[in-house]
C-alpha atoms as a PDB file:
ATOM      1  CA  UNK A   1     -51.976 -19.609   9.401  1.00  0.00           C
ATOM      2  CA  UNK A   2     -50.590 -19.354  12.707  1.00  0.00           C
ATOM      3  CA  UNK A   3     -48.366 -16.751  14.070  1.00  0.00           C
ATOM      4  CA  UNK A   4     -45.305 -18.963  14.385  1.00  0.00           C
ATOM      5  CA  UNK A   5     -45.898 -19.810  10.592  1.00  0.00           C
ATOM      6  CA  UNK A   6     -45.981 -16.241   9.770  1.00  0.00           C
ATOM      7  CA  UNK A   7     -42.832 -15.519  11.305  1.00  0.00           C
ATOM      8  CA  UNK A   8     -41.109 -17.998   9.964  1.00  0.00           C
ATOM      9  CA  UNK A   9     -42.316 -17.378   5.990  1.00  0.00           C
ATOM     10  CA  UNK A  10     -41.511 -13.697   6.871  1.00  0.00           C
ATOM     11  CA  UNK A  11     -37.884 -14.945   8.583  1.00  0.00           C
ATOM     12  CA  UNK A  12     -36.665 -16.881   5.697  1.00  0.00           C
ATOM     13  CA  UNK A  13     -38.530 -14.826   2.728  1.00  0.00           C
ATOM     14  CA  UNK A  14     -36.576 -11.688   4.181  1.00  0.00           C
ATOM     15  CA  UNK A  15     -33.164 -14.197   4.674  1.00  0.00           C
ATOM     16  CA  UNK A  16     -33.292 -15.235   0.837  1.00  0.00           C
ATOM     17  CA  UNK A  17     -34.012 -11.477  -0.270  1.00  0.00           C
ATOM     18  CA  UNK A  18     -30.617 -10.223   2.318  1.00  0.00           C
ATOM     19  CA  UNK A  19     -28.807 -13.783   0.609  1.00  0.00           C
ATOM     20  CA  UNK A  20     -29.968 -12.481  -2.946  1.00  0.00           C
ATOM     21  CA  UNK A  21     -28.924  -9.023  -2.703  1.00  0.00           C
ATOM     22  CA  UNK A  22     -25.521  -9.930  -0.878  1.00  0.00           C
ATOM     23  CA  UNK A  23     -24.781 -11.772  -4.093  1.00  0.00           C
ATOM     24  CA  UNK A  24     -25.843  -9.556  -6.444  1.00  0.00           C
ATOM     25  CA  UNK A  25     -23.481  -7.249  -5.014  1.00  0.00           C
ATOM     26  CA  UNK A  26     -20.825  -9.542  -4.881  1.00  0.00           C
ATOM     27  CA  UNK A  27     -20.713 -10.472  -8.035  1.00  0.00           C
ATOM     28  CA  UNK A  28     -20.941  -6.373  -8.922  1.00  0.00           C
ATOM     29  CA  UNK A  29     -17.792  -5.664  -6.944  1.00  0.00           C
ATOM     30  CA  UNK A  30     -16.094  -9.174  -8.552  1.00  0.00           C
ATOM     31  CA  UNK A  31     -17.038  -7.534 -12.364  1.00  0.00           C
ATOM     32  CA  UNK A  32     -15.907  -4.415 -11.130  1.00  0.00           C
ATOM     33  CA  UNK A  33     -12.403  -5.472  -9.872  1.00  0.00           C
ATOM     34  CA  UNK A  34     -11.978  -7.652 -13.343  1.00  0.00           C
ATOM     35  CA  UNK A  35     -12.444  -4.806 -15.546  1.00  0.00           C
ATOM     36  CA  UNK A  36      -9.732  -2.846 -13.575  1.00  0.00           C
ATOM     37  CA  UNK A  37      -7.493  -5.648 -14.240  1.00  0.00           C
ATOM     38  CA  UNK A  38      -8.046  -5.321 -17.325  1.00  0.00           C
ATOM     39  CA  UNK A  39      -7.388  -1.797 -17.424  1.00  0.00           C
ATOM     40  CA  UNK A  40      -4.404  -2.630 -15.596  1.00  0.00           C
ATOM     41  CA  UNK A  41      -3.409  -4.691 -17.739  1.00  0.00           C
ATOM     42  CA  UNK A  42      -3.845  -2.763 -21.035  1.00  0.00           C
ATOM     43  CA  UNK A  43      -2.236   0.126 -19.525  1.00  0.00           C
ATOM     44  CA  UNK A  44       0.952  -2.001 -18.943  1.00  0.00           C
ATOM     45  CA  UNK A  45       0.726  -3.239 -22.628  1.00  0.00           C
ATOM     46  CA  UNK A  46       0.632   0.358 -24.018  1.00  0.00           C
ATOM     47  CA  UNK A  47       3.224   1.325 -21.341  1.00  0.00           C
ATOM     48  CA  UNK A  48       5.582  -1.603 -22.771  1.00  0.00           C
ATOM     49  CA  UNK A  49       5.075  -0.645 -26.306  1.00  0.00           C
ATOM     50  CA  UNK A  50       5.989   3.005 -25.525  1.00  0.00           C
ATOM     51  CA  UNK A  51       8.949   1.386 -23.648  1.00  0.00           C
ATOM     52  CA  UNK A  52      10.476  -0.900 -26.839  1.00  0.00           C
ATOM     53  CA  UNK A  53       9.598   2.035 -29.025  1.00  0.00           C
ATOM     54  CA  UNK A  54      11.768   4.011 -26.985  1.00  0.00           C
ATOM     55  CA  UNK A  55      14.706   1.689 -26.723  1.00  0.00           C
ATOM     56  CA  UNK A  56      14.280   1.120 -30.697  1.00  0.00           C
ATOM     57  CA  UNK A  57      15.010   4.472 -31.195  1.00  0.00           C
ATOM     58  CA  UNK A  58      17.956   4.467 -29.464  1.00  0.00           C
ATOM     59  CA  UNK A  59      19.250   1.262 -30.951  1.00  0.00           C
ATOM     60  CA  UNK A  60      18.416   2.911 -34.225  1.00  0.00           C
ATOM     61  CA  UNK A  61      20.554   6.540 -32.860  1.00  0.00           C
ATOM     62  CA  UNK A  62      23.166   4.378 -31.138  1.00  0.00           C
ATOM     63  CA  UNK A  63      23.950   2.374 -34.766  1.00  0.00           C
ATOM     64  CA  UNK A  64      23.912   6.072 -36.827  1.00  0.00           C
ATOM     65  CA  UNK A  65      26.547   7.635 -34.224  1.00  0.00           C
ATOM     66  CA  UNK A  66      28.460   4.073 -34.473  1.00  0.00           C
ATOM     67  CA  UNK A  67      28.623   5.017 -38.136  1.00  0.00           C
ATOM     68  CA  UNK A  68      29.647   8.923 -37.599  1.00  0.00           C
ATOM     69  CA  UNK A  69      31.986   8.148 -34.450  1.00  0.00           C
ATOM     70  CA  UNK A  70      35.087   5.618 -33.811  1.00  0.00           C
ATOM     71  CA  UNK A  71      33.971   3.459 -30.738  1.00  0.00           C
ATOM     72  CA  UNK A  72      36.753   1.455 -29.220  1.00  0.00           C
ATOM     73  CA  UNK A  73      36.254  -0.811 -26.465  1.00  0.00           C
ATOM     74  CA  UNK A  74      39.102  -1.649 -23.754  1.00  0.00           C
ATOM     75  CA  UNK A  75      39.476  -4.622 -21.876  1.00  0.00           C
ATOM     76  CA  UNK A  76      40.365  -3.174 -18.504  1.00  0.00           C
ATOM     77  CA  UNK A  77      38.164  -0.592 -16.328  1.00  0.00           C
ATOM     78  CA  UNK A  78      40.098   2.437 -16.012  1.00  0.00           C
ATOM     79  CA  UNK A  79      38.800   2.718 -12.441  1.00  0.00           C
ATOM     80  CA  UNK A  80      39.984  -0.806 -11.686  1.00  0.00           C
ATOM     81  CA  UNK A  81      44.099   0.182 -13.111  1.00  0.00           C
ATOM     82  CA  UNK A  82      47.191  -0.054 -10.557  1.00  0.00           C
ATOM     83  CA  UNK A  83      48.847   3.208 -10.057  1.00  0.00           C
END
């Protein structure tokens, strides 16, 4: 083989290794930021759950003092009444 057909097996050999590990890495850092959005994700899910659990238990405290107290309700704002 000649030198000029050495070179350029050696050129493009060494170009399809660099365009095979440039993938391969890409597709690493691609999986990589999925999972975290799915980490992301579940961490929101648990974070809502923990969220309506809370509010459920103060439904469920707001309906047992509604039971125990005598709420009334007004129709004006006391901050908004003419002096």
């Amino acid at each position: 083989m000649s030198q000029g057909a050495k070179l350029t097996l050696a050129g493009t050999t060494l170009g399809a290794i660099g365009i095979v590990i440039f993938v391969h890495y890409g597709q690493q850092a691609e999986r990589a930021a999925m999972h975290a959005g799915v980490i992301r994700d579940m961490e929101q899910q648990k974070l809502k759950r923990e969220r309506q659990a809370d509010f459920e238990m103060q439904r469920a405290l707001e309906q047992e003092y509604r039971k125990i107290q005598t709420v009334s309700t007004t129709d004006q704002d006391p901050s908004n009444e003419k002096m």
